[in-house]
PDB file of N, CA and C in Angstrom:
ATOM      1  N   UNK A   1      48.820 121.958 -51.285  1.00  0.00           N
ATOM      2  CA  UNK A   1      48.194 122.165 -52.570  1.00  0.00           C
ATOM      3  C   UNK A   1      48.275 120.909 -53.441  1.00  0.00           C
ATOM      4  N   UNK A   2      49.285 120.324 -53.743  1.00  0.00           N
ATOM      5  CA  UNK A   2      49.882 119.199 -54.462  1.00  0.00           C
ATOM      6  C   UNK A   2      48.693 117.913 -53.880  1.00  0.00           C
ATOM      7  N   UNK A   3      48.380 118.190 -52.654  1.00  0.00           N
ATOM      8  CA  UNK A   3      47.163 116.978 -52.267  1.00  0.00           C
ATOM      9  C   UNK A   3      45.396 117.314 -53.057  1.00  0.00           C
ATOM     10  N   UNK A   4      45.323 118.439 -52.624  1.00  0.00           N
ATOM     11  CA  UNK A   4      43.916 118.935 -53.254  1.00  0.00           C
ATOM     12  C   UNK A   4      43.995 118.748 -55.056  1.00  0.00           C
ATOM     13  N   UNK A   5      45.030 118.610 -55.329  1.00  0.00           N
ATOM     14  CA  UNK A   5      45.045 118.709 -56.808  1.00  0.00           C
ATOM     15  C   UNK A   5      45.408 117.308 -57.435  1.00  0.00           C
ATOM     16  N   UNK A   6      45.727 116.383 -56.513  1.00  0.00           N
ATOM     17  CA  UNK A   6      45.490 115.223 -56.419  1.00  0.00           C
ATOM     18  C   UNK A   6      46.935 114.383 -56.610  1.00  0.00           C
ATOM     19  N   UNK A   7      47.768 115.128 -56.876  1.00  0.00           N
ATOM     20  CA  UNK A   7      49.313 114.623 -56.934  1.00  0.00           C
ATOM     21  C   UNK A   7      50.224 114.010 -56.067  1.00  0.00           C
ATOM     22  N   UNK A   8      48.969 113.967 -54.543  1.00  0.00           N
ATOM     23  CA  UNK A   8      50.416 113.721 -54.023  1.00  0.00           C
ATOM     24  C   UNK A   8      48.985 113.200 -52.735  1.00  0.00           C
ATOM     25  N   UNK A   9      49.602 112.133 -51.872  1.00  0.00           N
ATOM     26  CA  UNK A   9      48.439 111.391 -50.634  1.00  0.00           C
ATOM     27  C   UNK A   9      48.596 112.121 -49.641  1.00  0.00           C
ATOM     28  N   UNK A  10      47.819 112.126 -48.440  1.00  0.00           N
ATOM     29  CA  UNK A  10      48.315 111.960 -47.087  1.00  0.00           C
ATOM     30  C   UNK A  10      49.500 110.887 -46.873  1.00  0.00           C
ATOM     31  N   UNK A  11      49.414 109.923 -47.067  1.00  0.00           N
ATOM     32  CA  UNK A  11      50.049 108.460 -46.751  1.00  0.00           C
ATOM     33  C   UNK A  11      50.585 107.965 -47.757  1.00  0.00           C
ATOM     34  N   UNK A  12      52.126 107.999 -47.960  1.00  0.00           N
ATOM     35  CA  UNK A  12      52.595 107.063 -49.064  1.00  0.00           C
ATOM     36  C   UNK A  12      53.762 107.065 -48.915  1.00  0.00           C
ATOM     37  N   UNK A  13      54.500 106.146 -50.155  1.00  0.00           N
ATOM     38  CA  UNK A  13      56.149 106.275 -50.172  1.00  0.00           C
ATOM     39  C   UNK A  13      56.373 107.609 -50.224  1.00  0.00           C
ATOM     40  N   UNK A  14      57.895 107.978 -49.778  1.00  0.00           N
ATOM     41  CA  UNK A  14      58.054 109.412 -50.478  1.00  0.00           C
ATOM     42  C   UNK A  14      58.511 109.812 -51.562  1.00  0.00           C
ATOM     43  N   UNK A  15      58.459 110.748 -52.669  1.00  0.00           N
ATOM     44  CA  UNK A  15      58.825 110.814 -53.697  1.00  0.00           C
ATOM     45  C   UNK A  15      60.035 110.788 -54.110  1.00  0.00           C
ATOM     46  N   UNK A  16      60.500 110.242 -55.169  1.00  0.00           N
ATOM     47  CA  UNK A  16      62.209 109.887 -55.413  1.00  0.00           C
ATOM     48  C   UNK A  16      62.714 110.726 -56.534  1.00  0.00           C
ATOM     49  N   UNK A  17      63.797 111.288 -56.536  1.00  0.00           N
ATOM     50  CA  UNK A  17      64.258 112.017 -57.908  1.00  0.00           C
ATOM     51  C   UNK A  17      64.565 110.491 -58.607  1.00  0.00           C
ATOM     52  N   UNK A  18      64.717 111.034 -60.172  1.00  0.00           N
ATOM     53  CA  UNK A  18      65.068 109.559 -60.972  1.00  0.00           C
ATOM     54  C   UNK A  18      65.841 109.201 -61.009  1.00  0.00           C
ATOM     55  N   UNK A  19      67.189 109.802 -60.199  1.00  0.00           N
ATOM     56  CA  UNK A  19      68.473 109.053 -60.563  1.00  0.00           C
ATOM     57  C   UNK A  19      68.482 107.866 -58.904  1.00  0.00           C
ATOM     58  N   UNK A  20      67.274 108.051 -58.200  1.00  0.00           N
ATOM     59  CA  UNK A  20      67.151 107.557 -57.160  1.00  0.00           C
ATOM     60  C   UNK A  20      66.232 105.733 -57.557  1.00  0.00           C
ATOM     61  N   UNK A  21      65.914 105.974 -58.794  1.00  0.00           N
ATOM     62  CA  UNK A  21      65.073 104.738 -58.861  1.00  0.00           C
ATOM     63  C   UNK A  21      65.384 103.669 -59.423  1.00  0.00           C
ATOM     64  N   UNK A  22      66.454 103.762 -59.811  1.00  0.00           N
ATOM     65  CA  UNK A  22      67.500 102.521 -59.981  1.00  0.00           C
ATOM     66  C   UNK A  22      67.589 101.648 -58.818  1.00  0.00           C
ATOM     67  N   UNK A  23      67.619 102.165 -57.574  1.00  0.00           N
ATOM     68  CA  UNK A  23      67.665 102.003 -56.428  1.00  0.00           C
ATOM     69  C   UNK A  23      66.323 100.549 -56.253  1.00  0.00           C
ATOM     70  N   UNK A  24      65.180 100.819 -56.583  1.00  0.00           N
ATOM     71  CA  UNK A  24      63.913  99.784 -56.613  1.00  0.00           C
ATOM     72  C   UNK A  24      64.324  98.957 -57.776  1.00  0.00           C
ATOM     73  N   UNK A  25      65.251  98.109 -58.425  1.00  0.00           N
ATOM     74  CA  UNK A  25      65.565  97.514 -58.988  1.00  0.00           C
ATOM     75  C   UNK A  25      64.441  97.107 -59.746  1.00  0.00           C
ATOM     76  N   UNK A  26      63.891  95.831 -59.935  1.00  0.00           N
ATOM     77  CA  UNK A  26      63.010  95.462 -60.768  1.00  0.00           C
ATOM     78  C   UNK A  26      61.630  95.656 -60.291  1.00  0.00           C
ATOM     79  N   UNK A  27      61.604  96.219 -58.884  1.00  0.00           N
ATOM     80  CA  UNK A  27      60.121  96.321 -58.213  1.00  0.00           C
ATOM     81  C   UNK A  27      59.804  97.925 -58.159  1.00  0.00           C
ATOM     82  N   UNK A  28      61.022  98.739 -59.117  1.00  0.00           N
ATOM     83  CA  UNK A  28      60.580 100.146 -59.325  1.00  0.00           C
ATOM     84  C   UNK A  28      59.033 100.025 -59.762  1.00  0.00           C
ATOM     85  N   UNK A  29      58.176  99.968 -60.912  1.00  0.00           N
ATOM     86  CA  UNK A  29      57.095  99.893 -61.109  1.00  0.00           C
ATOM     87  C   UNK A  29      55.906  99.553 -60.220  1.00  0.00           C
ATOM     88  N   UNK A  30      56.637  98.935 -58.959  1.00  0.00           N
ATOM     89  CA  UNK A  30      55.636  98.462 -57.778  1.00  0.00           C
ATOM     90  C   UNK A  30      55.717  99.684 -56.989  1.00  0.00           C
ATOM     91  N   UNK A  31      56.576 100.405 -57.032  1.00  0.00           N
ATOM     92  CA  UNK A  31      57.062 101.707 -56.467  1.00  0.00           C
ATOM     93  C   UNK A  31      56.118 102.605 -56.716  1.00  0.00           C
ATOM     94  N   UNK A  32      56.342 102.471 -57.831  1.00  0.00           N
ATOM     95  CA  UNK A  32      55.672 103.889 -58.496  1.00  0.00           C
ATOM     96  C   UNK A  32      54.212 103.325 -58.814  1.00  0.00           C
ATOM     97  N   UNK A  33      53.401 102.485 -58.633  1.00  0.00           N
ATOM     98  CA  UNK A  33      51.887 102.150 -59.098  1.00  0.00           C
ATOM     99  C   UNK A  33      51.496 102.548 -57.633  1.00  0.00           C
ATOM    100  N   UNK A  34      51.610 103.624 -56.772  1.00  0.00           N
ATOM    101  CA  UNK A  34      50.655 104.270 -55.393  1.00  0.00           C
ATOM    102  C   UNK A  34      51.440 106.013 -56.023  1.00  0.00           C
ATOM    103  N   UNK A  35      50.813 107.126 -55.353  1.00  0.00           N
ATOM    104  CA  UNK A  35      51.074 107.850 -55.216  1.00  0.00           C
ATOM    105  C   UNK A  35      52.394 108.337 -54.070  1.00  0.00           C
ATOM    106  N   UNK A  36      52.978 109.580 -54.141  1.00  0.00           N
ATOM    107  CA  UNK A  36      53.619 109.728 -53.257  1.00  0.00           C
ATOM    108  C   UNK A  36      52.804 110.302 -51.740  1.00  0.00           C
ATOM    109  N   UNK A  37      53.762 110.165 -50.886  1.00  0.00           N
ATOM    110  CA  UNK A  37      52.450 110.371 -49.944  1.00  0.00           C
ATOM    111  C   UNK A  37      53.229 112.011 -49.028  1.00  0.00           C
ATOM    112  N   UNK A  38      52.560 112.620 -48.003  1.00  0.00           N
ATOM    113  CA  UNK A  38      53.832 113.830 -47.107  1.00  0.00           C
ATOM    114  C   UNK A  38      54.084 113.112 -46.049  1.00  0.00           C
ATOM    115  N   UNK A  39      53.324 111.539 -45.518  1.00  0.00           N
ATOM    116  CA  UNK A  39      53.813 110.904 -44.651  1.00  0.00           C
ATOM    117  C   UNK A  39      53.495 109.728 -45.239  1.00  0.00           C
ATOM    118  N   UNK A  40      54.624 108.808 -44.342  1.00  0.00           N
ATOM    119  CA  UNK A  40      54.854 107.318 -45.048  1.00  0.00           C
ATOM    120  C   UNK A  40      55.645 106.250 -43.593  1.00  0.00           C
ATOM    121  N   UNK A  41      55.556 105.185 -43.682  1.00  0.00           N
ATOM    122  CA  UNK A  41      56.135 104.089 -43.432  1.00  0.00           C
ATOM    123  C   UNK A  41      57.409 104.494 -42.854  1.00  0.00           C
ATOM    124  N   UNK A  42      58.190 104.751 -43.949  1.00  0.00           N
ATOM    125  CA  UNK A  42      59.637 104.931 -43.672  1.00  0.00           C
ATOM    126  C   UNK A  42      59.996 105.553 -42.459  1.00  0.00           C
ATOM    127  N   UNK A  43      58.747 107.324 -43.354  1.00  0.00           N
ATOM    128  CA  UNK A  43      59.069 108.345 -42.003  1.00  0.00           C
ATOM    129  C   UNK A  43      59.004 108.379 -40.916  1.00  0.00           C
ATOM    130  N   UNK A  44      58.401 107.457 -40.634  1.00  0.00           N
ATOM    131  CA  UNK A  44      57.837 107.444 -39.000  1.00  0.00           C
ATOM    132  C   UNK A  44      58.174 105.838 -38.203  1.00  0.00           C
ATOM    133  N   UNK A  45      59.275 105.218 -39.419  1.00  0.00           N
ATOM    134  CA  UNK A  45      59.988 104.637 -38.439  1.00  0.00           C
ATOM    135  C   UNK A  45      61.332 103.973 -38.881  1.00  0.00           C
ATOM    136  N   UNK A  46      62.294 105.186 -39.698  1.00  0.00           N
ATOM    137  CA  UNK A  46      63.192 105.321 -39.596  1.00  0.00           C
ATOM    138  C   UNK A  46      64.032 105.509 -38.346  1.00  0.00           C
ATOM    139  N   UNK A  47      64.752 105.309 -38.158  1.00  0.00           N
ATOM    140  CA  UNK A  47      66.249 106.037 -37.423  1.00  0.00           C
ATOM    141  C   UNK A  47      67.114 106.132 -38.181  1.00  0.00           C
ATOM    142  N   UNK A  48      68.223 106.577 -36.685  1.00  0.00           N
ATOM    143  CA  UNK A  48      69.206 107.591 -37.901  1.00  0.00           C
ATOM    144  C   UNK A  48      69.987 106.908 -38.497  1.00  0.00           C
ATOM    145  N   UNK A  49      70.257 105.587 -38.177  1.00  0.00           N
ATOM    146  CA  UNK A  49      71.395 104.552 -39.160  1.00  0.00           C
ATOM    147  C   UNK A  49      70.192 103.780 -39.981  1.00  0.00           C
ATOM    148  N   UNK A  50      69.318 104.024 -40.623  1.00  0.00           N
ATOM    149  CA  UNK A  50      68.793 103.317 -41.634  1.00  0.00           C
ATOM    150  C   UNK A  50      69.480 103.551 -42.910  1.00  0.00           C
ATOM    151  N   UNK A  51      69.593 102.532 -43.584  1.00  0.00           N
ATOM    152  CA  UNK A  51      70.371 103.148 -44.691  1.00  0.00           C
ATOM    153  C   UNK A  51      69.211 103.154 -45.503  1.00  0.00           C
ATOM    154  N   UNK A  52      69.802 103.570 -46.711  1.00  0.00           N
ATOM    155  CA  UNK A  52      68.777 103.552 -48.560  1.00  0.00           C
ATOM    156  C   UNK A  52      68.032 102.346 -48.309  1.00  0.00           C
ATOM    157  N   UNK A  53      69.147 101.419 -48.672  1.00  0.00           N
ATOM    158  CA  UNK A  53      68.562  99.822 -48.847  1.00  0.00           C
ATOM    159  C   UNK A  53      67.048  99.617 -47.763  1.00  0.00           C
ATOM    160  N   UNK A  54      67.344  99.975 -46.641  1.00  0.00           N
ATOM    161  CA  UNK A  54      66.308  99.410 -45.685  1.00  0.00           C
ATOM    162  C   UNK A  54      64.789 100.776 -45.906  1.00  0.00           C
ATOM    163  N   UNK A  55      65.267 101.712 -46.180  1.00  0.00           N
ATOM    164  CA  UNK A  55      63.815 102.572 -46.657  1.00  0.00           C
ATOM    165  C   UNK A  55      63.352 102.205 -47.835  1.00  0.00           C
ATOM    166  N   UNK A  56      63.761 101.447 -48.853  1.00  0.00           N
ATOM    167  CA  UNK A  56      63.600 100.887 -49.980  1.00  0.00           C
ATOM    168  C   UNK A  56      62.904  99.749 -49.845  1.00  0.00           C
ATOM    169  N   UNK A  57      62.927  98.858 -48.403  1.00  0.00           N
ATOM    170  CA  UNK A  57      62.129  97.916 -48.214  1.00  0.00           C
ATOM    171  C   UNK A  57      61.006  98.309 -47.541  1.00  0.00           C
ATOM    172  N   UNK A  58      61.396  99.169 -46.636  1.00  0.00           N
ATOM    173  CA  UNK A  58      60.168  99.763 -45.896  1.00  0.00           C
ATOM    174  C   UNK A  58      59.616 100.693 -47.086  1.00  0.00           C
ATOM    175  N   UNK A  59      59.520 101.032 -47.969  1.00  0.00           N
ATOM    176  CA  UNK A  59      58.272 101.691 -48.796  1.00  0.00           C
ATOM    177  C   UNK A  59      57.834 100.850 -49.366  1.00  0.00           C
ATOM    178  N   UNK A  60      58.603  99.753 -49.993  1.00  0.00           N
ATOM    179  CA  UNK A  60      57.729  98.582 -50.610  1.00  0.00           C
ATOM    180  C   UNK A  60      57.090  97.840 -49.685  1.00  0.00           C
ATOM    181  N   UNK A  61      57.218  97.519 -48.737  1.00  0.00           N
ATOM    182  CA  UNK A  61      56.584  96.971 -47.704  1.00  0.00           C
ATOM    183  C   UNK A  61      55.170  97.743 -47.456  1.00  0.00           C
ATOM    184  N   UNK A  62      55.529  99.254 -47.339  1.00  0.00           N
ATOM    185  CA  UNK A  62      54.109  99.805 -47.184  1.00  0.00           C
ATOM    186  C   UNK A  62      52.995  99.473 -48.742  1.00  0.00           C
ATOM    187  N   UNK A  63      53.749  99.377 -49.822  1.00  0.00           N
ATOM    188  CA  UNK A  63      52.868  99.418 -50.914  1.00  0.00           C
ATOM    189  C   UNK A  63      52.428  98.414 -50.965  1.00  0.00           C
ATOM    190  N   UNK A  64      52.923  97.259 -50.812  1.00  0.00           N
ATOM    191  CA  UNK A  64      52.698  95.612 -50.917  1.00  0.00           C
ATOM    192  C   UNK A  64      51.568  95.624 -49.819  1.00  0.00           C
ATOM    193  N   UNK A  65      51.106  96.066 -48.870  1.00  0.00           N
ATOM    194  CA  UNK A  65      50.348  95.908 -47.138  1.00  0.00           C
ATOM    195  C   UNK A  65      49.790  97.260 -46.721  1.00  0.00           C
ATOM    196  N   UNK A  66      49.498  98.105 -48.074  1.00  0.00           N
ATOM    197  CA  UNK A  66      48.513  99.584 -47.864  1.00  0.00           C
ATOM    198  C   UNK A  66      47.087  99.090 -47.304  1.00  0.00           C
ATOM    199  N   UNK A  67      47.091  99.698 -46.188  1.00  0.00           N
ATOM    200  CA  UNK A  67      45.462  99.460 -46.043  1.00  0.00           C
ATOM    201  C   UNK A  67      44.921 100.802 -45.770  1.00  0.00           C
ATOM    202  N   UNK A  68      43.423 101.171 -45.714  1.00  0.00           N
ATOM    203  CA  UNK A  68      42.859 102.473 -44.850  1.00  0.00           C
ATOM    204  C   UNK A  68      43.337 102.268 -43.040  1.00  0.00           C
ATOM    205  N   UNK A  69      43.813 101.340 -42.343  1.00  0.00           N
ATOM    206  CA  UNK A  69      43.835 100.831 -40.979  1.00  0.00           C
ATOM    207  C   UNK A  69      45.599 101.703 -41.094  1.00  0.00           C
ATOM    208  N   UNK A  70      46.098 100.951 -42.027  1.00  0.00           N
ATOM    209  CA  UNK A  70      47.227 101.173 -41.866  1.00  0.00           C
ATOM    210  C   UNK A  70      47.768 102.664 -41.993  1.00  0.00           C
ATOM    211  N   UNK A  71      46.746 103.405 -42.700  1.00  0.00           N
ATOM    212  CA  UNK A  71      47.521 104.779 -43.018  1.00  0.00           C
ATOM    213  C   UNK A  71      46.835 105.427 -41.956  1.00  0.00           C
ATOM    214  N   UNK A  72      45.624 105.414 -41.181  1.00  0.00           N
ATOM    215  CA  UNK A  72      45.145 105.599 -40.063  1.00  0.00           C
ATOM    216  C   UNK A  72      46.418 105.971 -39.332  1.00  0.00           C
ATOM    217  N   UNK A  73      46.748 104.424 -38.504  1.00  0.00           N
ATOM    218  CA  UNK A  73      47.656 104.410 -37.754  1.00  0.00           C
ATOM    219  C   UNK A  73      49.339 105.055 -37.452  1.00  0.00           C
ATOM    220  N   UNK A  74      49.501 105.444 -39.649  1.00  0.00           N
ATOM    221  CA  UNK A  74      50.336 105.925 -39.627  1.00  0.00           C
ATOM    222  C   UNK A  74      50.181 107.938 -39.595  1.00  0.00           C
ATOM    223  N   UNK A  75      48.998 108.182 -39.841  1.00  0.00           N
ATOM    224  CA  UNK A  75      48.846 109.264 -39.691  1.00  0.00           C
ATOM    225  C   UNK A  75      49.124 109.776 -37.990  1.00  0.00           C
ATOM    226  N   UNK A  76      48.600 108.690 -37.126  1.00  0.00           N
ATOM    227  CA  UNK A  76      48.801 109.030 -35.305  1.00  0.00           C
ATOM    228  C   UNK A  76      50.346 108.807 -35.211  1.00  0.00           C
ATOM    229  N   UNK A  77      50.772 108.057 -36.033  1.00  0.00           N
ATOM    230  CA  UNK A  77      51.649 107.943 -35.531  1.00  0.00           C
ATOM    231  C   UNK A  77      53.044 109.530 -35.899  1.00  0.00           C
ATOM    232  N   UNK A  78      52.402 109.936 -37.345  1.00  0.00           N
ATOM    233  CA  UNK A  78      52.952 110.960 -37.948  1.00  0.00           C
ATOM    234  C   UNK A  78      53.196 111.813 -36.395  1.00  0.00           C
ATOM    235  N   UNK A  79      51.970 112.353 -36.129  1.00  0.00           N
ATOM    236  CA  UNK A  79      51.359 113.270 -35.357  1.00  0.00           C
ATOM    237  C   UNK A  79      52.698 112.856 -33.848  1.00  0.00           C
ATOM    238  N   UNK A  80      52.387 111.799 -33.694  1.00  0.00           N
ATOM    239  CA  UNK A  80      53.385 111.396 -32.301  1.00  0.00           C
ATOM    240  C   UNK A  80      54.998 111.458 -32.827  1.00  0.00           C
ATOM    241  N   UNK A  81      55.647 111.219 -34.159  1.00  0.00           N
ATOM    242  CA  UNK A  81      56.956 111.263 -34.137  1.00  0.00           C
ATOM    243  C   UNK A  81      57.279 113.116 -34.028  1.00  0.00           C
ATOM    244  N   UNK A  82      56.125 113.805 -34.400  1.00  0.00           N
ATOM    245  CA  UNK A  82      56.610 115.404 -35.078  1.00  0.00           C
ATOM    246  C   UNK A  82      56.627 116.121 -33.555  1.00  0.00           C
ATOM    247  N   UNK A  83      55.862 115.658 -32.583  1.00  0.00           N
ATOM    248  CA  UNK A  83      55.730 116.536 -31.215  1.00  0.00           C
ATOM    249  C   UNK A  83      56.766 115.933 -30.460  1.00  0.00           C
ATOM    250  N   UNK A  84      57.255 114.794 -30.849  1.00  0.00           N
ATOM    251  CA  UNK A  84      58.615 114.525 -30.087  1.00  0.00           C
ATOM    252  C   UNK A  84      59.890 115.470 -30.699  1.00  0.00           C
ATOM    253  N   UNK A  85      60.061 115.406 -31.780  1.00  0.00           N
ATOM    254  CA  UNK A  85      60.529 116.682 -32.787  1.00  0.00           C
ATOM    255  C   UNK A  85      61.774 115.499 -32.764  1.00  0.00           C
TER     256      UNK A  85
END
């Protein structure tokens, strides 16, 4: 629902509570100028020892290098991390 109503992407960072955005230091505002997305960068290529710090680069990384190619790819790729479970 939150997508049809326009709040929220297919493809983006994921959304942060605020005591979490201290965390984006001075590039919070680079953070927050895309929407949140239900799949993202991070998600689909995290593991399990990633810490904060490194999903913090990997979402800015996705915002800094958003393309239509790129969320493409991350949508197949969504699709391939969830059937591995």
């Amino acid at each position: 629902m939150n997508i049809l109503f326009g709040q929220l992407s297919f493809v983006g960072p994921r959304p942060v509570v605020e005591d979490e955005l201290c965390k984006y230091g001075a590039r919070k505002d680079l953070f927050l100028s895309v929407k949140p997305g239900l799949t993202g960068y991070w998600q689909v290529n995290r593991t399990p020892d990633t810490t904060y710090e490194q999903r913090v680069e990997m979402e800015l990384f996705y915002v800094e290098n958003r393309s239509f190619l790129m969320d493409i790819r991350l949508i197949f790729k969504t699709f391939a991390v969830v059937l591995k479970g």
